[in-house]
Protein backbone atom coordinates (compact mmCIF):
# COMPACT_ATOMS: atom_id res chain seq x y z
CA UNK A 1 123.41 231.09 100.86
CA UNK A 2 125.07 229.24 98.02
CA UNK A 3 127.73 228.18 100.27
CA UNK A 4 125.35 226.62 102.66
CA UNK A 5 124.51 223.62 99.92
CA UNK A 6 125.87 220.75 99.16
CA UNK A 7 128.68 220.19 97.65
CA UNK A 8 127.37 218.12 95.06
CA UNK A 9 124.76 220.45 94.37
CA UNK A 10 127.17 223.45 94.20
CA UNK A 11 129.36 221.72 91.59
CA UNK A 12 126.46 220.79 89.77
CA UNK A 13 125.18 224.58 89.39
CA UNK A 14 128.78 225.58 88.82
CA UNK A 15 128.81 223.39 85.81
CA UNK A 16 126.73 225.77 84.26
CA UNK A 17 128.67 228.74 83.89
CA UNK A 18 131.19 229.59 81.24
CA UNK A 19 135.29 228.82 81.81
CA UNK A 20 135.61 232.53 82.44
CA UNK A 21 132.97 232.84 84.98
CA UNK A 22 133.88 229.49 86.56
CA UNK A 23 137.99 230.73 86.86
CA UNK A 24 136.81 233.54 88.71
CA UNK A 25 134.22 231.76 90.92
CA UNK A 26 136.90 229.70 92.00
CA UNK A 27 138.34 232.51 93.32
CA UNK A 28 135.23 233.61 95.57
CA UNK A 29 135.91 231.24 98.17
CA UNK A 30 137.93 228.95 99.90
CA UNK A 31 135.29 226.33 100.05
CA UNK A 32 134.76 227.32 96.02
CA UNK A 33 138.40 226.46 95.77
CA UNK A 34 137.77 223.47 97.05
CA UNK A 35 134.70 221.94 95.31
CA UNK A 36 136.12 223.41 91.74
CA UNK A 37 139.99 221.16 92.50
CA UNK A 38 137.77 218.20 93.86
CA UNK A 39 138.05 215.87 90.52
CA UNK A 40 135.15 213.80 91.89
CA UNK A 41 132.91 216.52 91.63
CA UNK A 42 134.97 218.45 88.54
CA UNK A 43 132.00 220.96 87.70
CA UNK A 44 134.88 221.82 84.97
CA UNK A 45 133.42 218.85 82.08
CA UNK A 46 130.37 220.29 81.85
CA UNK A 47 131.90 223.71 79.88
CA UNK A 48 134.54 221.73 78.72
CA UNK A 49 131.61 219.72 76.89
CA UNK A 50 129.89 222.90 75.77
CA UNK A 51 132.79 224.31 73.94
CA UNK A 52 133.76 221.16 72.00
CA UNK A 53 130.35 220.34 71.21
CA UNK A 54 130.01 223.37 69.59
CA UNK A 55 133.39 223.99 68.34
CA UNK A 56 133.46 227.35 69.37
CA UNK A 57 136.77 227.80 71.93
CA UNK A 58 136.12 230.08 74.92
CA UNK A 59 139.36 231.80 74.97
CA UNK A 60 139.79 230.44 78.48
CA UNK A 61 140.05 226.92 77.44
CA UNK A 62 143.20 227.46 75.55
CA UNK A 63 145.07 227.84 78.53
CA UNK A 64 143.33 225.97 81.21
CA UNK A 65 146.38 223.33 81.85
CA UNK A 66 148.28 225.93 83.83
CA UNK A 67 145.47 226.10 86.51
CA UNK A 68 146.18 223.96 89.23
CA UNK A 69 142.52 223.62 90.38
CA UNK A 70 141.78 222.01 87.06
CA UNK A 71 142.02 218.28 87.83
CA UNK A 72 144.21 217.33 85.08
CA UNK A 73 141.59 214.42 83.26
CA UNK A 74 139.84 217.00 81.56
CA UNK A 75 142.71 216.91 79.02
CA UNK A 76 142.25 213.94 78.16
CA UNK A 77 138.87 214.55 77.12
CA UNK A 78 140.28 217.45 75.07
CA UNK A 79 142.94 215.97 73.60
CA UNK A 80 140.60 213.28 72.51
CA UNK A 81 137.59 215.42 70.72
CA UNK A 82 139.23 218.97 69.51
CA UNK A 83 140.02 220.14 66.30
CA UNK A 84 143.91 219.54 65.64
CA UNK A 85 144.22 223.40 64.95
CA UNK A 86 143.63 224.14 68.53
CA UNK A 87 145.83 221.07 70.19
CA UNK A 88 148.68 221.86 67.81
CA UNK A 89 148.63 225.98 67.19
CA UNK A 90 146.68 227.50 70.06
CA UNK A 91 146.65 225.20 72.93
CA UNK A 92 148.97 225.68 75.79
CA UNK A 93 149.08 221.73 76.32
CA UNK A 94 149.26 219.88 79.98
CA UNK A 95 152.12 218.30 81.45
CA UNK A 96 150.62 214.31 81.31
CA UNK A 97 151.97 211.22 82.29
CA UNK A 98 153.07 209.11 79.49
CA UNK A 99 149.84 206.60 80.43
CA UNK A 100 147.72 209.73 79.71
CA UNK A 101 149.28 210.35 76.39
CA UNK A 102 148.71 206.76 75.48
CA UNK A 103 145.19 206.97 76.39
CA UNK A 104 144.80 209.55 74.65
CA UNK A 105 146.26 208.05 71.37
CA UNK A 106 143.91 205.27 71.81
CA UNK A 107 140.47 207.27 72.66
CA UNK A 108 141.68 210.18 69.17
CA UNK A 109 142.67 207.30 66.93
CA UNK A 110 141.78 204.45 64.83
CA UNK A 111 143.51 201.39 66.59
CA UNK A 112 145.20 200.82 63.14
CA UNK A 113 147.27 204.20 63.11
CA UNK A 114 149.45 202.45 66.24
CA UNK A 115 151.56 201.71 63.58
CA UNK A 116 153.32 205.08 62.51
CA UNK A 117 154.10 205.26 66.50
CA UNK A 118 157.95 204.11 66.42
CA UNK A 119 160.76 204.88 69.31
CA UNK A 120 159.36 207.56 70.62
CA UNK A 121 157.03 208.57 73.17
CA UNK A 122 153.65 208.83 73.22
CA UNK A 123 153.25 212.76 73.31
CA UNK A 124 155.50 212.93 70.21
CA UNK A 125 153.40 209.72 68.51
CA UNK A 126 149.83 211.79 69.06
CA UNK A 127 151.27 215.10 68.09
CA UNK A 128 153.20 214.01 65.02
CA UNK A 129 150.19 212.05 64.26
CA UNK A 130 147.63 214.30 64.75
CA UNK A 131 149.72 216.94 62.25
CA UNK A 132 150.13 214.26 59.75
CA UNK A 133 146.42 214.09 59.86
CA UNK A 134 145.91 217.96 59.57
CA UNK A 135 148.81 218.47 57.07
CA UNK A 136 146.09 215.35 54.90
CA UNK A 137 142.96 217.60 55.97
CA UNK A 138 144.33 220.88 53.83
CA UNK A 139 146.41 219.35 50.90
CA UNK A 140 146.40 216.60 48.46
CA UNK A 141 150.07 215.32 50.33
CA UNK A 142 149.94 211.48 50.38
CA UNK A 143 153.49 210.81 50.45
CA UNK A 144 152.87 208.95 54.11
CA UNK A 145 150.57 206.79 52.94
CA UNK A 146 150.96 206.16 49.20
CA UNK A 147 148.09 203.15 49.48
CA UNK A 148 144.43 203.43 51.62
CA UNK A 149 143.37 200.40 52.35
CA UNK A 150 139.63 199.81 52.49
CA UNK A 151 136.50 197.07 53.47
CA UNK A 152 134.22 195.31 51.55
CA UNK A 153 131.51 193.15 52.76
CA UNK A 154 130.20 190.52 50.31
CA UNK A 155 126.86 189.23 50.30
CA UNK A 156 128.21 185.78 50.77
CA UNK A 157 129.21 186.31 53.83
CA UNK A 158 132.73 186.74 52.81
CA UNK A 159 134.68 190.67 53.45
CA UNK A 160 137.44 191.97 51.89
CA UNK A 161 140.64 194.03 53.00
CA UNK A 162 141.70 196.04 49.60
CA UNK A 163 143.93 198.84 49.07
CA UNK A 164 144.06 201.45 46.11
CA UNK A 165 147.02 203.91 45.58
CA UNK A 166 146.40 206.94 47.61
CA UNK A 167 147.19 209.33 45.20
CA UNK A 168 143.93 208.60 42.72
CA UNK A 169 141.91 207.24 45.86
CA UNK A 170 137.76 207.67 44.98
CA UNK A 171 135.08 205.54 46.33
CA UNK A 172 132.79 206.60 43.79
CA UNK A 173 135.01 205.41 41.17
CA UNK A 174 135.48 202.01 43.15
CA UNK A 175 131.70 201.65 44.23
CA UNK A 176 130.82 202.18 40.47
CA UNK A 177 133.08 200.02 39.64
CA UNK A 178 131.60 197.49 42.10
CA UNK A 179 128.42 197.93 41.05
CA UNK A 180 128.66 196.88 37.51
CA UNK A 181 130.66 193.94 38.33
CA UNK A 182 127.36 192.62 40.02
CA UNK A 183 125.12 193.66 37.56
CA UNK A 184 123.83 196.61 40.11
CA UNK A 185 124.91 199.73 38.21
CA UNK A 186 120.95 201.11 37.46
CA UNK A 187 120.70 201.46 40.88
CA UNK A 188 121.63 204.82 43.09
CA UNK A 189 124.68 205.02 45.70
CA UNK A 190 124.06 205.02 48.70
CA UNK A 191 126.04 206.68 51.70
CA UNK A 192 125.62 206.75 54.87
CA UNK A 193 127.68 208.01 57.61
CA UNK A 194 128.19 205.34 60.12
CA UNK A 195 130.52 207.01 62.79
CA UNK A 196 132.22 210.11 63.24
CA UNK A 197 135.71 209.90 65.35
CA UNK A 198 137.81 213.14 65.99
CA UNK A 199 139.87 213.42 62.75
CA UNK A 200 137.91 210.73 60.58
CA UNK A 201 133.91 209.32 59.33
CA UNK A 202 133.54 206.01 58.21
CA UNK A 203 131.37 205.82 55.20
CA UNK A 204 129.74 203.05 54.08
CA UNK A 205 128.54 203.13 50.11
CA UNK A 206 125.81 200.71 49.13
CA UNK A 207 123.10 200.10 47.22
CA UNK A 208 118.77 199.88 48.37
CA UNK A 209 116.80 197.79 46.87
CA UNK A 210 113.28 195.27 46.37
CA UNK A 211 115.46 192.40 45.30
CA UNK A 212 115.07 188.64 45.98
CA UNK A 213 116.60 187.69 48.67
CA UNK A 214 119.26 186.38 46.81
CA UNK A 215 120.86 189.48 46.26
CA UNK A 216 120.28 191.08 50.03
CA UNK A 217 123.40 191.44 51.63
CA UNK A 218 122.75 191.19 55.55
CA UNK A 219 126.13 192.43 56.58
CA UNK A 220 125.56 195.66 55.19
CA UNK A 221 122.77 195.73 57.14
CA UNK A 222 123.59 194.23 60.23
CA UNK A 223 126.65 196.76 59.96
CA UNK A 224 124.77 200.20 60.00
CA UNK A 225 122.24 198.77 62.41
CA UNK A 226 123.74 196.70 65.29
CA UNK A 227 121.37 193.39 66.07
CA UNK A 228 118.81 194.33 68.47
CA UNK A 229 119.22 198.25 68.69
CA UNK A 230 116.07 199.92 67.21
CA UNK A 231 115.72 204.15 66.66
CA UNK A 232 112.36 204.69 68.32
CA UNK A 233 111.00 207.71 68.94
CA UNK A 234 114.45 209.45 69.43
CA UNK A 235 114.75 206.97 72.06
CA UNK A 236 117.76 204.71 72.43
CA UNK A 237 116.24 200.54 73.28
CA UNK A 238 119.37 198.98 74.50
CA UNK A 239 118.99 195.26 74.63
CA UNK A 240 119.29 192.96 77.50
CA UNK A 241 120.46 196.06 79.50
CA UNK A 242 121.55 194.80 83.03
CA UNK A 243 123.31 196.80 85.47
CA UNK A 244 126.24 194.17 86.48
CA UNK A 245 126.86 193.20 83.06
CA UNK A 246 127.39 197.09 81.64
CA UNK A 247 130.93 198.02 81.03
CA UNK A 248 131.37 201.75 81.26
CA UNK A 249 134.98 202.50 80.18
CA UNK A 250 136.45 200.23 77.63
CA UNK A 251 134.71 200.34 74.10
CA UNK A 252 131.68 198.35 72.52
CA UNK A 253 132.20 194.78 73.40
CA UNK A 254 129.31 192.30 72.23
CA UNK A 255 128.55 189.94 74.98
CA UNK A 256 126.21 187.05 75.41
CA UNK A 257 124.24 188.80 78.30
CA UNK A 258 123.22 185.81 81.03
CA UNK A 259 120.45 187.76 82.25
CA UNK A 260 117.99 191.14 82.22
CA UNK A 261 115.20 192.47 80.84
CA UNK A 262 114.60 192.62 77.31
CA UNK A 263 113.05 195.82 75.41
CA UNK A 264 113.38 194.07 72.12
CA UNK A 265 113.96 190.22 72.60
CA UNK A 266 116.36 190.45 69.70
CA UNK A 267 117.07 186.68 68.37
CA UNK A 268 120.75 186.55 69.50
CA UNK A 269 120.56 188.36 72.81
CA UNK A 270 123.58 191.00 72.72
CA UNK A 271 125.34 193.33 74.93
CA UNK A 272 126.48 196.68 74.03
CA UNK A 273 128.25 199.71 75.52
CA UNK A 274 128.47 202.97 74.06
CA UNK A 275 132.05 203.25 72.20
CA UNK A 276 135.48 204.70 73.83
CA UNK A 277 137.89 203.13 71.80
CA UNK A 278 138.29 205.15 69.46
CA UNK A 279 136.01 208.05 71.19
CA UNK A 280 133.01 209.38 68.83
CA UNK A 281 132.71 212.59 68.16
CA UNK A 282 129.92 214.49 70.29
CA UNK A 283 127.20 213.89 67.45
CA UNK A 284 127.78 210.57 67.82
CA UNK A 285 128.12 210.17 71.21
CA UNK A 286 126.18 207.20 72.17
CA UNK A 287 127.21 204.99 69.16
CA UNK A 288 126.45 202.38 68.78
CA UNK A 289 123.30 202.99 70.33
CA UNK A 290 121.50 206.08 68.29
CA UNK A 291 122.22 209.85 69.22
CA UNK A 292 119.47 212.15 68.83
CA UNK A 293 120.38 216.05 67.42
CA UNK A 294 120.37 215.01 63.79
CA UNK A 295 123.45 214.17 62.98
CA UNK A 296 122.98 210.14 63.49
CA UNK A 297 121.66 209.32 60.12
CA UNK A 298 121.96 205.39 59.97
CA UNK A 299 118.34 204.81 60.74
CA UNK A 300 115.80 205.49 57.90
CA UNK A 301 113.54 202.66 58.37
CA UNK A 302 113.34 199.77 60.68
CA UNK A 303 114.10 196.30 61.63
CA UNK A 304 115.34 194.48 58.58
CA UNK A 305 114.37 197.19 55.83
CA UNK A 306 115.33 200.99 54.94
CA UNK A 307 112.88 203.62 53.86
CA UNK A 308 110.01 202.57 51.25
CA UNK A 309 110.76 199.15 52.13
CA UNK A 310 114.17 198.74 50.23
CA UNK A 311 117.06 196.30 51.71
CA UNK A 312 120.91 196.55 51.33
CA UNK A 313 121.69 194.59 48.24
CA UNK A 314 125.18 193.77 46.46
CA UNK A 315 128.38 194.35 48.17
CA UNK A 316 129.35 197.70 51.11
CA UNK A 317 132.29 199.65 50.72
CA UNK A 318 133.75 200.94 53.78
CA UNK A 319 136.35 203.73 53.66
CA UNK A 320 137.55 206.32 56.60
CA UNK A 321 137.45 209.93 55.36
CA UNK A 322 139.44 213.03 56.40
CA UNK A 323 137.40 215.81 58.05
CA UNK A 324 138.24 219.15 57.08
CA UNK A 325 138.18 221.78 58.69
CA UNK A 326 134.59 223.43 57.97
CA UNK A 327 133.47 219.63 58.72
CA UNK A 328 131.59 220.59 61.90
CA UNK A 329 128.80 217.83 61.09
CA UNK A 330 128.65 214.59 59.89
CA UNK A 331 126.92 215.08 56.12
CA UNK A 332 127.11 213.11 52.97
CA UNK A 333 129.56 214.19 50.93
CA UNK A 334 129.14 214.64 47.17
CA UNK A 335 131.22 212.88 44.28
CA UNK A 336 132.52 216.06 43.52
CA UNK A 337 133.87 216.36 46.91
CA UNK A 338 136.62 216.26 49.28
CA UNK A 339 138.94 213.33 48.50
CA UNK A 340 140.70 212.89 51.46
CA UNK A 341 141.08 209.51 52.92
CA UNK A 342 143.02 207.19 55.02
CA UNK A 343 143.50 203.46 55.40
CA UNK A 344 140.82 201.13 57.48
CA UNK A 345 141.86 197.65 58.05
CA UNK A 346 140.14 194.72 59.84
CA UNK A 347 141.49 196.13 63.39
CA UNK A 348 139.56 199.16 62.88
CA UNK A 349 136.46 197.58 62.06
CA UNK A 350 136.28 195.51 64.53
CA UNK A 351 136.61 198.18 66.62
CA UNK A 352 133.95 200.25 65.30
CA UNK A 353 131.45 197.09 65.06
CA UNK A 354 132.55 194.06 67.06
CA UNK A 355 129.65 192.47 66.18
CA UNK A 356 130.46 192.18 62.98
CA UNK A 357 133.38 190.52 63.54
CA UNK A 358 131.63 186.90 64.30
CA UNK A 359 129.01 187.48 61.20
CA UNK A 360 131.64 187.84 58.85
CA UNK A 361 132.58 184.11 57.35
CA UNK A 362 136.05 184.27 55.62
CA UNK A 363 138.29 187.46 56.02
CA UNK A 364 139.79 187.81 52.93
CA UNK A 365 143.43 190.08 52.38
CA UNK A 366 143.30 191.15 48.85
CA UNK A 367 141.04 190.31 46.07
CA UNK A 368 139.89 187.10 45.86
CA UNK A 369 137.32 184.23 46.91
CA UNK A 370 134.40 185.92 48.45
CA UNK A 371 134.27 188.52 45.44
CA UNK A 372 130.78 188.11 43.55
């Protein structure tokens, strides 16, 4: 009876069972064969989904590559989300192309870590990488990168690309140190996880609230939430969505859309797409649009305030933080934390908010003008 449907609809019900169950489904039939090798339909992403979403490996998945009918693509989807433990200690990894490797390398990592890839290919670049960034995640080793490089966005207007030595690297210690240098050090820190990528979160520290408008610093708003995307109801408003204009495969790129339908009629009419260079993690999967589940925590309030009415006042920090390993979830981390970071330069941030990119009035390498 099953064999009598679709093909479509076949793959689509196959999606549904575990690796295990699917390997030996395969097996059932020829015309199972056939539907579970057909990459078009590849009822394969749909457990492949499952297990990284939950981080729980099916022992199946950790030697998938050497089945043929596996259309080889799912790797890079892999390659791209899992924990380094299981690409670099358990994994029995696929025979790519070097295009693939590269792809992956761009979809795992910040744009800015291009730079420790030297002669070599790109499978050794993304391995050695990607144990570089493990070796970080379980020691204190910062002999790689002896200074982390961070943002700040002024209220003027103006943003800042600093760098601290990496062996006493602590926002907290910076952020308090920015906030009595503007006269803001009664008021609380404020984090808030803007994106969570594979390996790294960007946190942004700042500071809420009822000031004059003197003091509001719309950057560090317009940062966290992108002009004309609203959280409402757990629903995602996408503005000036149209069809022709969507690009599906290559990142968040801010467009002036020519036409469409507007939910929000934001002033500046933007386009967005959801962002695949660098790939979110699965709790942030529709970034920068909002991803319901919990763990998208950039929208307390709406439009141009936070919660209780506050604003973002005084200057952002921006740093990219190390996730450990029992980092399964994107929480705020406490002062007494984890101190584990790496370097974010201007290329990474306009990768993770392109927007921002044309709001930001004089980039600024070092201390300098633009600091209040």
């Amino acid at each position: 009876m099953l064999n009598s449907l679709p093909s479509e609809l076949i793959a689509e019900i196959l999606g549904n069972l575990d690796l295990a169950s699917l390997i030996t489904t395969s097996y059932l039939s020829r015309r199972f064969h056939t539907i579970v090798s057909d990459s078009s339909l590849n009822p394969w992403r749909p457990p492949i989904l499952r297990n990284l979403r939950l981080a729980i490996y099916e022992d199946s998945l950790k030697h998938l590559s050497i089945r043929s009918i596996v259309p080889r693509h799912n790797w890079i989807e892999i390659l791209s989300l899992a924990r380094p433990t299981f690409i670099l200690f358990e994994a029995t990894l696929p025979n790519l192309k070097a295009s693939e490797w590269e792809e992956c390398f761009s979809r795992r990592f910040l744009p800015g870590w291009k730079k420790w890839k030297r002669d070599g290919s790109w499978k050794e670049a993304f391995l050695k990488l990607l144990y570089r960034v493990w070796h970080r995640s379980v020691t204190y080793c910062s002999s790689d990168e002896a200074w982390t490089k961070f943002i700040v966005l002024n209220r003027n207007g103006s943003a800042n690309e600093l760098e601290a030595s990496s062996r006493n690297f602590n926002p907290f210690i910076i952020f308090n140190d920015i906030k009595l240098q503007t006269g803001l050090g009664h008021l609380e820190t404020q984090i808030r996880v803007v994106v969570q990528l594979a390996d790294v979160r960007i946190l942004a520290f700042g500071t809420l609230s009822k000031r004059t408008r003197l003091s509001v610093n719309p950057n560090a708003h317009g940062f966290l939430h992108p002009p004309g995307i609203e959280k409402d109801n757990d629903q995602i408003q996408h503005p000036y969505l149209q069809s022709n204009d969507l690009i599906n495969d290559y990142g968040v790129y801010p467009s002036q859309s020519r036409a469409g339908t507007s939910l929000n009629h934001p002033r500046d009419p933007v386009l967005y797409t959801r962002l695949r260079y660098p790939l979110p993690a699965l709790i942030h999967e529709n970034y920068p649009f909002y991803t319901p589940g919990g763990g998208d925590n950039r929208w307390f309030g709406s439009g141009e305030v936070e919660e209780d009415g506050l604003q973002w006042v005084g200057r952002m920090l921006i740093v990219a933080q190390i996730l450990g390993s029992n980092d399964g979830t994107a929480g705020q981390e406490s002062e007494q934390g984890r101190q584990q970071y790496a370097s974010i330069t201007w290329r990474d941030l306009w990768a993770i908010a392109p927007w921002l990119e044309e709001r930001v009035t004089k980039k600024i390498n070092g201390p300098g003008l633009g600091i209040e």
